[in-house]
PDB file of N, CA and C in Angstrom:
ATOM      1  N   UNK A   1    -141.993 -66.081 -83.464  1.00  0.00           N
ATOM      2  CA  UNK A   1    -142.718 -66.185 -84.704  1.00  0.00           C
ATOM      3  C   UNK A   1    -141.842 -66.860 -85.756  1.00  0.00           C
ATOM      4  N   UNK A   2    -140.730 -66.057 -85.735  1.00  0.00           N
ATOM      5  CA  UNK A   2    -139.757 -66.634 -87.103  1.00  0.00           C
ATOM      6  C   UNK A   2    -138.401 -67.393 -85.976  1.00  0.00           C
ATOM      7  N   UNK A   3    -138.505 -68.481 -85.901  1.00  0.00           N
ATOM      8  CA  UNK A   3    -137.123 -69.102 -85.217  1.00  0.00           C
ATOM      9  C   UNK A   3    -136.602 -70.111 -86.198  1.00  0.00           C
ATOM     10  N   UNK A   4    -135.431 -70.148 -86.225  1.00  0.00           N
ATOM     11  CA  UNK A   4    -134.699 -70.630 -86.983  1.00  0.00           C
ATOM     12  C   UNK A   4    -134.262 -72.162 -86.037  1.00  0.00           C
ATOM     13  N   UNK A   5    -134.961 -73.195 -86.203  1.00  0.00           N
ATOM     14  CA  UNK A   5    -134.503 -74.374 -85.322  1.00  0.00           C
ATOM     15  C   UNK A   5    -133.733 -75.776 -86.520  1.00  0.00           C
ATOM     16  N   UNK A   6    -133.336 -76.698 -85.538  1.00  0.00           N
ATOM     17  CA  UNK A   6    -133.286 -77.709 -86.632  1.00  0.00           C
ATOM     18  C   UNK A   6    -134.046 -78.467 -87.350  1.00  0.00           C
ATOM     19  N   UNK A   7    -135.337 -78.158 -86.500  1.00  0.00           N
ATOM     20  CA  UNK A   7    -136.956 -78.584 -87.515  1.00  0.00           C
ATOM     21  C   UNK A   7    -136.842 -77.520 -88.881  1.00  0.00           C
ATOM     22  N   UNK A   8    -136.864 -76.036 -88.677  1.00  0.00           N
ATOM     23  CA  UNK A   8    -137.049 -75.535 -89.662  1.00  0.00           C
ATOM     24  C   UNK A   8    -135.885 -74.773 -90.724  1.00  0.00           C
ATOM     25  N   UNK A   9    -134.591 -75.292 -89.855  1.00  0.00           N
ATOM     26  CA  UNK A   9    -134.252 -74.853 -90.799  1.00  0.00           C
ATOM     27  C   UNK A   9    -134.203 -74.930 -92.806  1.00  0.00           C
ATOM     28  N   UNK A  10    -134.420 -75.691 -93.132  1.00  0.00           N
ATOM     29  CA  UNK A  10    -134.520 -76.513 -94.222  1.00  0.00           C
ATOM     30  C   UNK A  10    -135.206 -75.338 -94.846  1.00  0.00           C
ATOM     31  N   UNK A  11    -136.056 -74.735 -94.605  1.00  0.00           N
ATOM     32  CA  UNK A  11    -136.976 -73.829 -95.128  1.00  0.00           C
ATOM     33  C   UNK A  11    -136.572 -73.154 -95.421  1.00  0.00           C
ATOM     34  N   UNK A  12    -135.356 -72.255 -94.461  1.00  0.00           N
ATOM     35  CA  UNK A  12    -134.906 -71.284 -94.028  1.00  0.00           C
ATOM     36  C   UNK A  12    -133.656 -71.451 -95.434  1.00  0.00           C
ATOM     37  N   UNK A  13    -133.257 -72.192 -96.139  1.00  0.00           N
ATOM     38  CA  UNK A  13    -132.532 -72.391 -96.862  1.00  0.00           C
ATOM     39  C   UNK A  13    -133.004 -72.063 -98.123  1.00  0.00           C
ATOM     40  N   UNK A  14    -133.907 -71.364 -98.779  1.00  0.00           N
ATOM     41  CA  UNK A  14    -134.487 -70.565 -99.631  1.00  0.00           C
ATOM     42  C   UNK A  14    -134.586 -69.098 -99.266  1.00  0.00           C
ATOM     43  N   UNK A  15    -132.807 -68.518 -99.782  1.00  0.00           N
ATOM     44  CA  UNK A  15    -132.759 -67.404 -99.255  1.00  0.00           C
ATOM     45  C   UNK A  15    -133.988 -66.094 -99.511  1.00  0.00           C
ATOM     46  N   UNK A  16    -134.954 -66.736-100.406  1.00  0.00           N
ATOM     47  CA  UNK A  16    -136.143 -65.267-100.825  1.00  0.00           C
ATOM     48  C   UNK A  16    -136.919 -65.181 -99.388  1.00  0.00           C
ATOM     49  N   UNK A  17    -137.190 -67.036 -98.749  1.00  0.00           N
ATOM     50  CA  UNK A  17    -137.983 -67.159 -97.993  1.00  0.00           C
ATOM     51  C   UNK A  17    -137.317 -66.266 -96.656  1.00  0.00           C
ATOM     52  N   UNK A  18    -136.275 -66.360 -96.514  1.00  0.00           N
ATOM     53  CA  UNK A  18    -135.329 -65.868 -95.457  1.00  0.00           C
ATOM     54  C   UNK A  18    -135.756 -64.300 -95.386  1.00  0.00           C
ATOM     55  N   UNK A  19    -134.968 -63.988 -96.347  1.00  0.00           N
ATOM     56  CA  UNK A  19    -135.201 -62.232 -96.549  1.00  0.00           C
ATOM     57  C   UNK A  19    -136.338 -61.601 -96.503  1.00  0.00           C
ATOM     58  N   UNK A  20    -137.296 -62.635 -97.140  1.00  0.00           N
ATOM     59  CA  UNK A  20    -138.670 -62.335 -97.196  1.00  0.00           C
ATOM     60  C   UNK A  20    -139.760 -61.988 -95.529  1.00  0.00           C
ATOM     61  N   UNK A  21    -138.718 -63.239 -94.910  1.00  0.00           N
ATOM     62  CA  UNK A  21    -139.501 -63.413 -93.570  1.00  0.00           C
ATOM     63  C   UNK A  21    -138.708 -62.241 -92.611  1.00  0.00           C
ATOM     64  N   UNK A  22    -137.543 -61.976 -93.109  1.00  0.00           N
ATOM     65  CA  UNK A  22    -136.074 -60.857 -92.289  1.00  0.00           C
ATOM     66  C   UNK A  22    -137.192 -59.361 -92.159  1.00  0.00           C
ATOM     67  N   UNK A  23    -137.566 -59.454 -93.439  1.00  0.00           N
ATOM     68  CA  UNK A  23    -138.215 -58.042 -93.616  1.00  0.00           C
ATOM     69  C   UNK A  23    -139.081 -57.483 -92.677  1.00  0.00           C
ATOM     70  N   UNK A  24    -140.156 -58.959 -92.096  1.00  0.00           N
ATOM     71  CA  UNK A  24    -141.206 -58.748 -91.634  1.00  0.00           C
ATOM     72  C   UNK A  24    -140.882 -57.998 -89.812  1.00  0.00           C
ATOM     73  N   UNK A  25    -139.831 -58.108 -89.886  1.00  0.00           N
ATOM     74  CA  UNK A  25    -139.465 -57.916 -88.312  1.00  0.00           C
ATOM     75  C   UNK A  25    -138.697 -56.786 -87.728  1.00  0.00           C
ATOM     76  N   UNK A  26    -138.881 -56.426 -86.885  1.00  0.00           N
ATOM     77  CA  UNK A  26    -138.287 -54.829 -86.658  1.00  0.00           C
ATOM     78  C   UNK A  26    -136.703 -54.741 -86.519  1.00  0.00           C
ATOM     79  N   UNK A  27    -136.192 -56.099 -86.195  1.00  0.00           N
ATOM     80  CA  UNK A  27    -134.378 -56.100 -86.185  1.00  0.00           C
ATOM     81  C   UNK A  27    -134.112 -56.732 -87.127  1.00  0.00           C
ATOM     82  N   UNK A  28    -134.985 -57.310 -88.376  1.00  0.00           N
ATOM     83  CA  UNK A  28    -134.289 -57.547 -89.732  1.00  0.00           C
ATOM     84  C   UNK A  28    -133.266 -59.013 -89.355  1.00  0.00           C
ATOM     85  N   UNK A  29    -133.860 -59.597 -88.432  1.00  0.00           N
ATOM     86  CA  UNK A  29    -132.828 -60.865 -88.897  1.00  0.00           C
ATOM     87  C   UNK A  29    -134.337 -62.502 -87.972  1.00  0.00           C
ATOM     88  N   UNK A  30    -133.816 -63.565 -88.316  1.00  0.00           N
ATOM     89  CA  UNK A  30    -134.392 -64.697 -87.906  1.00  0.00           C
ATOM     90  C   UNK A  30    -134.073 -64.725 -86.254  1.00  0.00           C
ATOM     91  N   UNK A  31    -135.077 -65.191 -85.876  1.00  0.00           N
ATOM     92  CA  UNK A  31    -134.345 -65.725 -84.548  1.00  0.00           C
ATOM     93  C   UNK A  31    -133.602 -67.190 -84.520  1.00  0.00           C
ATOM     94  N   UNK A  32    -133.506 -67.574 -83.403  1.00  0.00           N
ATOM     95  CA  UNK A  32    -132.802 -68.587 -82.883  1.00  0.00           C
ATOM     96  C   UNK A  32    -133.030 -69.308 -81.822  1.00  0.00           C
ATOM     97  N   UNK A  33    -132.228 -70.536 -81.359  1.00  0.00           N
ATOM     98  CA  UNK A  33    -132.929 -71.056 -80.546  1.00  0.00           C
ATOM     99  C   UNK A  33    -132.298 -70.326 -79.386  1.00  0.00           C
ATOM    100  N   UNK A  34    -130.783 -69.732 -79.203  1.00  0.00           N
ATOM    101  CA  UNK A  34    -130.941 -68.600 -78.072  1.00  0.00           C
ATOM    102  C   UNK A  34    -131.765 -67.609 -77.418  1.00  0.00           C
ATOM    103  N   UNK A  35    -132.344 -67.463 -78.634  1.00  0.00           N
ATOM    104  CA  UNK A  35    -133.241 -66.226 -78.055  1.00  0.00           C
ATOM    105  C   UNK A  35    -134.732 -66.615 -77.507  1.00  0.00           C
ATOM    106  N   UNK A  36    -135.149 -67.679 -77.476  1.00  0.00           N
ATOM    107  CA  UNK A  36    -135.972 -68.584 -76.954  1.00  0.00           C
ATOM    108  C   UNK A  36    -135.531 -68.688 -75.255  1.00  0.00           C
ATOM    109  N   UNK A  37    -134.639 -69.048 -75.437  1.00  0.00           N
ATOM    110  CA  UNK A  37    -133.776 -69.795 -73.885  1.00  0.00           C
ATOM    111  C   UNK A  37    -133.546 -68.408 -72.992  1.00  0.00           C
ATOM    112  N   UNK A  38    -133.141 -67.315 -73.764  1.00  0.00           N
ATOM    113  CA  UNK A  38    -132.852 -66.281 -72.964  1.00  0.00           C
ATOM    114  C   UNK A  38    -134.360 -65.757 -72.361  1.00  0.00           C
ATOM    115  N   UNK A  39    -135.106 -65.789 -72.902  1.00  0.00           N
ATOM    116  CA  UNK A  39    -136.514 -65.427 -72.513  1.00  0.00           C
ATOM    117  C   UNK A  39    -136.918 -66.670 -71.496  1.00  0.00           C
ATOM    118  N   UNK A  40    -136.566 -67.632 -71.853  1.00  0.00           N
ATOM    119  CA  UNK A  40    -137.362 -68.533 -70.547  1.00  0.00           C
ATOM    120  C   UNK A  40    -136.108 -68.592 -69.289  1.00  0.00           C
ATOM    121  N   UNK A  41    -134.979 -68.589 -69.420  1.00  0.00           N
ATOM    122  CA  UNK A  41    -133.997 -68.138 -68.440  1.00  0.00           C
ATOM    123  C   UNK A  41    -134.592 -66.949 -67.503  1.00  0.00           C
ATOM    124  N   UNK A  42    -134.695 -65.742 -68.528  1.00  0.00           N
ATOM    125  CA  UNK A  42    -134.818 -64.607 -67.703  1.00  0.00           C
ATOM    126  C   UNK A  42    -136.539 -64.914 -66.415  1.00  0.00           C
ATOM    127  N   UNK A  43    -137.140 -65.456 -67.249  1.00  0.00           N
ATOM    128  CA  UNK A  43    -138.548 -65.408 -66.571  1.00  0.00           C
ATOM    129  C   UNK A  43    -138.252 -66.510 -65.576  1.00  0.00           C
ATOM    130  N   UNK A  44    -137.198 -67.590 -65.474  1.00  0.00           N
ATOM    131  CA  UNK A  44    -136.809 -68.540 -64.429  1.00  0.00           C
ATOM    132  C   UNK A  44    -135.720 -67.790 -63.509  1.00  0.00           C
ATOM    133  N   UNK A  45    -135.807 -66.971 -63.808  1.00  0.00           N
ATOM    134  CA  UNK A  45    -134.325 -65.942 -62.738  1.00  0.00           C
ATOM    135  C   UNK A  45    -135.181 -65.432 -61.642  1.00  0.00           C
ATOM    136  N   UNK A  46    -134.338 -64.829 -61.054  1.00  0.00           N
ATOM    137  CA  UNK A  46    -134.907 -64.131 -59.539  1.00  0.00           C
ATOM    138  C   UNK A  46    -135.107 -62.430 -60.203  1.00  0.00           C
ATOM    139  N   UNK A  47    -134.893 -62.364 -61.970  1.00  0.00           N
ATOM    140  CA  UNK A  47    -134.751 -60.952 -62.176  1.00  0.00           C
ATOM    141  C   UNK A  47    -136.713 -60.871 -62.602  1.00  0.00           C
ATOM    142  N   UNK A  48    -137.045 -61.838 -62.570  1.00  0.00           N
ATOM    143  CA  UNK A  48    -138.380 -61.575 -62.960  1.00  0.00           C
ATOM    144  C   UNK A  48    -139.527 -61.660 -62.262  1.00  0.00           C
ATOM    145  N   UNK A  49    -138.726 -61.845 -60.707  1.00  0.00           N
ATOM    146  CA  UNK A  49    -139.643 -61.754 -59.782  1.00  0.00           C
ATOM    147  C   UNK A  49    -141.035 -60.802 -59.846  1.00  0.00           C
ATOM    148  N   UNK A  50    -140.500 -59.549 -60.392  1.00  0.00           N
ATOM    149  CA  UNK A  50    -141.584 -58.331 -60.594  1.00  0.00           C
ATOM    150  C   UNK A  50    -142.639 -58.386 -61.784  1.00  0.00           C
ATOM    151  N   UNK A  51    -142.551 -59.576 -62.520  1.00  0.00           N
ATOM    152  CA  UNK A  51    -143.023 -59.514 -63.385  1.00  0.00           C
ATOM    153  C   UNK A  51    -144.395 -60.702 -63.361  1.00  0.00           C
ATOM    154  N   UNK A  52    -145.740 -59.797 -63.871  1.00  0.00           N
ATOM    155  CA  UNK A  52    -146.838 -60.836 -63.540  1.00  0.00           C
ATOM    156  C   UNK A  52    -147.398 -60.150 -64.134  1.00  0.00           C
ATOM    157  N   UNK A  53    -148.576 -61.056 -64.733  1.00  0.00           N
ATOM    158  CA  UNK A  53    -149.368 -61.499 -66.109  1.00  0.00           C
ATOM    159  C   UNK A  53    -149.077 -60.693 -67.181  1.00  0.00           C
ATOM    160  N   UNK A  54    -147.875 -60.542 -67.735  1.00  0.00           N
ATOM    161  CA  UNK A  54    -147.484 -60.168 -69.068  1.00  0.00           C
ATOM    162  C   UNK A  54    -146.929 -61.085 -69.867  1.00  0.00           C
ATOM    163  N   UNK A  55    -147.341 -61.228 -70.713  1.00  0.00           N
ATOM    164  CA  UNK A  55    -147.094 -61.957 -72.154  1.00  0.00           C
ATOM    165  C   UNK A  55    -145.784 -61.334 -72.499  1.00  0.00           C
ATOM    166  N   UNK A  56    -144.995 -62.268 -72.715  1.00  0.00           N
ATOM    167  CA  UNK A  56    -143.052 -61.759 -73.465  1.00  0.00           C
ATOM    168  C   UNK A  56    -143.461 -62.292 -74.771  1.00  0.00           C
ATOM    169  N   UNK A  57    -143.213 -61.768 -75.334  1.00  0.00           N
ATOM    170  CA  UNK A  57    -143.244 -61.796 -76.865  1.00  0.00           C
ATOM    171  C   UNK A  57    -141.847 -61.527 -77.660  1.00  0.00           C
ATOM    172  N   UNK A  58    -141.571 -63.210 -77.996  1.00  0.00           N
ATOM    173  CA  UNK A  58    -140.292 -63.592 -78.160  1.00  0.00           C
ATOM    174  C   UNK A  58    -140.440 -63.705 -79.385  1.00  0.00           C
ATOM    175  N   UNK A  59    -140.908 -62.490 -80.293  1.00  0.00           N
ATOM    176  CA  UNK A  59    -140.646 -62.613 -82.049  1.00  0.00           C
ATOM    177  C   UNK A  59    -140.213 -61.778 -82.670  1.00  0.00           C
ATOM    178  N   UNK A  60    -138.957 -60.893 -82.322  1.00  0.00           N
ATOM    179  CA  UNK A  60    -138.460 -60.010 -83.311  1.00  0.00           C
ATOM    180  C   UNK A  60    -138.803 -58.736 -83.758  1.00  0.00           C
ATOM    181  N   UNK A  61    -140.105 -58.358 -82.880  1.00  0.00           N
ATOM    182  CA  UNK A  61    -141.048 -56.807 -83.443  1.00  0.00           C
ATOM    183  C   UNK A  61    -141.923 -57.177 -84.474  1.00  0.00           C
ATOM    184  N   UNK A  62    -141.898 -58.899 -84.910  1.00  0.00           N
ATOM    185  CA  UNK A  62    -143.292 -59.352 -85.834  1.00  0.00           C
ATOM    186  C   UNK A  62    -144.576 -57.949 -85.834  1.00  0.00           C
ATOM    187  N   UNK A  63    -145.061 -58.164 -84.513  1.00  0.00           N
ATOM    188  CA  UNK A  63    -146.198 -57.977 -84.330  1.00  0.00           C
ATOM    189  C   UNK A  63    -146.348 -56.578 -84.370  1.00  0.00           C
ATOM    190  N   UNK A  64    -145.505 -55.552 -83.880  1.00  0.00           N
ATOM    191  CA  UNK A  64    -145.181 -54.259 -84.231  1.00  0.00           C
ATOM    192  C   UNK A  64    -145.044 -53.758 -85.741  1.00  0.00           C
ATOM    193  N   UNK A  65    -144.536 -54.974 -86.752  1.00  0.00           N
ATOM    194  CA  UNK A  65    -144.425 -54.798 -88.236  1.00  0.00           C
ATOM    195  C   UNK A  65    -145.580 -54.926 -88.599  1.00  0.00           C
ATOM    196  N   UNK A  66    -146.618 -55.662 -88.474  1.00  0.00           N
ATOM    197  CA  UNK A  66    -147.923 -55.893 -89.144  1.00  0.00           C
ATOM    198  C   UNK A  66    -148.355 -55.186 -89.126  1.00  0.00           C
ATOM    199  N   UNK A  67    -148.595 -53.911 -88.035  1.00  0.00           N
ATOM    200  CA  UNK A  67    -149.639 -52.678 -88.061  1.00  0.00           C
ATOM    201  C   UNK A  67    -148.931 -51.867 -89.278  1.00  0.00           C
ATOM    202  N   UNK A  68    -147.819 -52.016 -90.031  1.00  0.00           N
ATOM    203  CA  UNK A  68    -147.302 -51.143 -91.102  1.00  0.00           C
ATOM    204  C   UNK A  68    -146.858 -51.736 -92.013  1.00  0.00           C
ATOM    205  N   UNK A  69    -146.952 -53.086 -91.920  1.00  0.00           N
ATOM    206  CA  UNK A  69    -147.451 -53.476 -93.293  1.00  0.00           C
ATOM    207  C   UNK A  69    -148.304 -53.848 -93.893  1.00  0.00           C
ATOM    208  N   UNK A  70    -149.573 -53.692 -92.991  1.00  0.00           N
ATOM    209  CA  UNK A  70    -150.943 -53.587 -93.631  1.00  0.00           C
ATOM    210  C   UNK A  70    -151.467 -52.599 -94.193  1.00  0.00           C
ATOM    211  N   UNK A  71    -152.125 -52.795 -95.622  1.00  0.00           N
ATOM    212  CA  UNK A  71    -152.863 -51.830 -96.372  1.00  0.00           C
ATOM    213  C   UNK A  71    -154.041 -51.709 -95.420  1.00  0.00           C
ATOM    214  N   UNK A  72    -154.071 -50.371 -95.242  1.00  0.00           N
ATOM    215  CA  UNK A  72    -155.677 -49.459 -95.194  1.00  0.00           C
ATOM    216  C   UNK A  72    -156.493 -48.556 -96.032  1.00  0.00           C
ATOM    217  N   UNK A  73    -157.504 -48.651 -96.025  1.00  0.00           N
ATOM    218  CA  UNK A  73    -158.300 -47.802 -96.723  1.00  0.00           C
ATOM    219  C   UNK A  73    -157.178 -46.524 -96.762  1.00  0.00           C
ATOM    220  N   UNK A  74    -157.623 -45.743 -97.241  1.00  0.00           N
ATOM    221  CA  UNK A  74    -157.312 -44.222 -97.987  1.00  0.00           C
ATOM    222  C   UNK A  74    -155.867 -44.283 -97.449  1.00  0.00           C
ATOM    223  N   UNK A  75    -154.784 -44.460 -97.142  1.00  0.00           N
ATOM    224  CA  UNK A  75    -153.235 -44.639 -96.276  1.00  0.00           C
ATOM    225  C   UNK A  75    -153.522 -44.551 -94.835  1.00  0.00           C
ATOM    226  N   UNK A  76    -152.844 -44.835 -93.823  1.00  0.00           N
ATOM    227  CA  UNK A  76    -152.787 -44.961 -92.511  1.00  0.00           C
ATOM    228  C   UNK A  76    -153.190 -43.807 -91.740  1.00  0.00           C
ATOM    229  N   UNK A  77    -152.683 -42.964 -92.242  1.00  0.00           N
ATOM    230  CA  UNK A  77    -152.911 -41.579 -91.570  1.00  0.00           C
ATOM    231  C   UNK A  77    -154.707 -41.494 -91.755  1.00  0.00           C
ATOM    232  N   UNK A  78    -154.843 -41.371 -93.005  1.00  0.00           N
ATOM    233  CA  UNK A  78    -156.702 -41.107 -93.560  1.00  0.00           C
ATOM    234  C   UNK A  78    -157.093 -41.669 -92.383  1.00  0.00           C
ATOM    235  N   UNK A  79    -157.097 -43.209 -92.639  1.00  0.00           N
ATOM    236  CA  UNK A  79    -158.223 -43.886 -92.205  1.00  0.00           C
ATOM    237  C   UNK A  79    -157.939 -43.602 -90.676  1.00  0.00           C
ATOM    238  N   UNK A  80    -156.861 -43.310 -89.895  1.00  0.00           N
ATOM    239  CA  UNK A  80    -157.145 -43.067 -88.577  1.00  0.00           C
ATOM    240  C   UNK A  80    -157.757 -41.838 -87.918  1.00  0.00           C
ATOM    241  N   UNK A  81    -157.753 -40.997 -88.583  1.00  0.00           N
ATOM    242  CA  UNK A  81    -158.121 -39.534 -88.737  1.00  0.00           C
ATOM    243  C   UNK A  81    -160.004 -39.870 -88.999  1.00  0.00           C
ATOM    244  N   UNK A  82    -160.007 -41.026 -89.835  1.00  0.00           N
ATOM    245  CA  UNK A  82    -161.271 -40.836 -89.895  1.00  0.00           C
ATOM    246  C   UNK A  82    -162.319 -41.777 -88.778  1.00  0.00           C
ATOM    247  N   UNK A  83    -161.407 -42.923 -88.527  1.00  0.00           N
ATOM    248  CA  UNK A  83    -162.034 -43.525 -87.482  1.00  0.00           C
ATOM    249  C   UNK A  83    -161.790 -42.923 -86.363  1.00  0.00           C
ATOM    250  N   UNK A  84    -160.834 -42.036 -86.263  1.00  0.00           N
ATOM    251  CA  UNK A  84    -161.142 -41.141 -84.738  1.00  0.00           C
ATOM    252  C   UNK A  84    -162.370 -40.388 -84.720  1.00  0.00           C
ATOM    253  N   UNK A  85    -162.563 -39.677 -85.903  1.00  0.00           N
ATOM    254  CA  UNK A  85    -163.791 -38.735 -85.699  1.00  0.00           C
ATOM    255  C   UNK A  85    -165.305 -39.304 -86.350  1.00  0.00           C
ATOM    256  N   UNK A  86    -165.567 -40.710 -86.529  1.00  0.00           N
ATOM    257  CA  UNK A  86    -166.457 -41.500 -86.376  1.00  0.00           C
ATOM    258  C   UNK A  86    -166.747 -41.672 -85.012  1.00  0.00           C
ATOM    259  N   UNK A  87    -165.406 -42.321 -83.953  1.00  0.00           N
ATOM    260  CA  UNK A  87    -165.368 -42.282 -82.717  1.00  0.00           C
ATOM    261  C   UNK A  87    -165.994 -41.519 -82.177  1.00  0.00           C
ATOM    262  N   UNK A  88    -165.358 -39.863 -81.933  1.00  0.00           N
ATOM    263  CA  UNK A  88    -166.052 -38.485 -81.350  1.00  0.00           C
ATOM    264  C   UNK A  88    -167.282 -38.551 -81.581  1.00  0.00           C
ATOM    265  N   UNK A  89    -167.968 -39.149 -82.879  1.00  0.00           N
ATOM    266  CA  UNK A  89    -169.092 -38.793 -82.964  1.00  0.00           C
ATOM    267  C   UNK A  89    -170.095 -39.533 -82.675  1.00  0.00           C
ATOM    268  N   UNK A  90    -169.881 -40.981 -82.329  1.00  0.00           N
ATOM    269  CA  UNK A  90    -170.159 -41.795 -81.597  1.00  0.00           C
ATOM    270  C   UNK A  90    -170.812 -41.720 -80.302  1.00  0.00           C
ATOM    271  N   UNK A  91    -169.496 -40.650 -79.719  1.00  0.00           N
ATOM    272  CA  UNK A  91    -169.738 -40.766 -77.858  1.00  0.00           C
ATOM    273  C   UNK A  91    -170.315 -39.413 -78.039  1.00  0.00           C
ATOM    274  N   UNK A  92    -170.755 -38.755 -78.752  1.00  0.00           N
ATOM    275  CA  UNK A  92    -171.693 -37.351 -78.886  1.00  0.00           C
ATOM    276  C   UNK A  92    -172.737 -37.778 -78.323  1.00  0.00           C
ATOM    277  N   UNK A  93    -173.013 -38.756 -79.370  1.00  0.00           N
ATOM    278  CA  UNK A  93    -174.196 -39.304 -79.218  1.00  0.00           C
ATOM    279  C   UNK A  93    -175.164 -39.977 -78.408  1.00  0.00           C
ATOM    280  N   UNK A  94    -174.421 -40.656 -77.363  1.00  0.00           N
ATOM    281  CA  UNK A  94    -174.681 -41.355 -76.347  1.00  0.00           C
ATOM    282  C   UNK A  94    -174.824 -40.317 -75.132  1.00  0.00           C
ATOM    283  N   UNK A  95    -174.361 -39.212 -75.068  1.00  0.00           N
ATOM    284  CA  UNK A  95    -174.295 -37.986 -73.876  1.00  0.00           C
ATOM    285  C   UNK A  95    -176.010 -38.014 -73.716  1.00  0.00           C
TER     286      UNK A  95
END
C-alpha cells in the first residue's frame, strides 16, 4: 500500500505526509522496495510450496488499521452489539 520507491519517493519527502501515512499501519513505518522482493522471493522458494490461493498482503497491517480507524455509528463496540442482534433477529425469522 505505502512503499517507498524511487517513483515515490519525492512525496515521501513531506515529512506530515510520511507520518501521516506511518500512522495508518500496524508497524508504524513505510515500506520498501525489500519488502516487496522478500514476498515475491518467498512465494518463488520451495518454502511456499504449501501455499495456494491466498492473497499475501504486502502492506504493513494497512488493512487491519482501517477497521479502527473508521468512525461508526454510536463507537465500535455499539454498533457491533447492535448489528449482531439485528442479525439474531433476522435468522429468527426465517426458522
Amino acid at each position: 500500500m505505502f512503499v517507498k520507491t524511487p517513483l515515490s519517493e519525492s512525496f515521501y519527502a513531506d515529512p506530515v505526509v510520511e507520518e501521516g501515512r506511518k500512522a495508518l499501519t500496524a508497524n508504524k513505518r513505510i515500506g520498501n522496495t525489500m519488502d516487496i522482493a522478500n514476498a515475491v522471493m518467498y512465494l518463488a522458494s520451495d518454502r511456499s510450496d504449501y501455499t495456494n490461493g491466498h492473497e499475501l498482503r504486502v502492506e504493513g497491517g494497512f488493512g487491519i488499521m482501517m477497521g479502527d480507524q473508521t468512525p461508526k455509528p454510536g463507537g465500535r463496540r455499539e454498533f457491533a452489539v447492535k448489528e449482531h442482534d439485528a442479525y439474531l433477529e433476522r435468522i429468527k425469522g426465517n426458522k
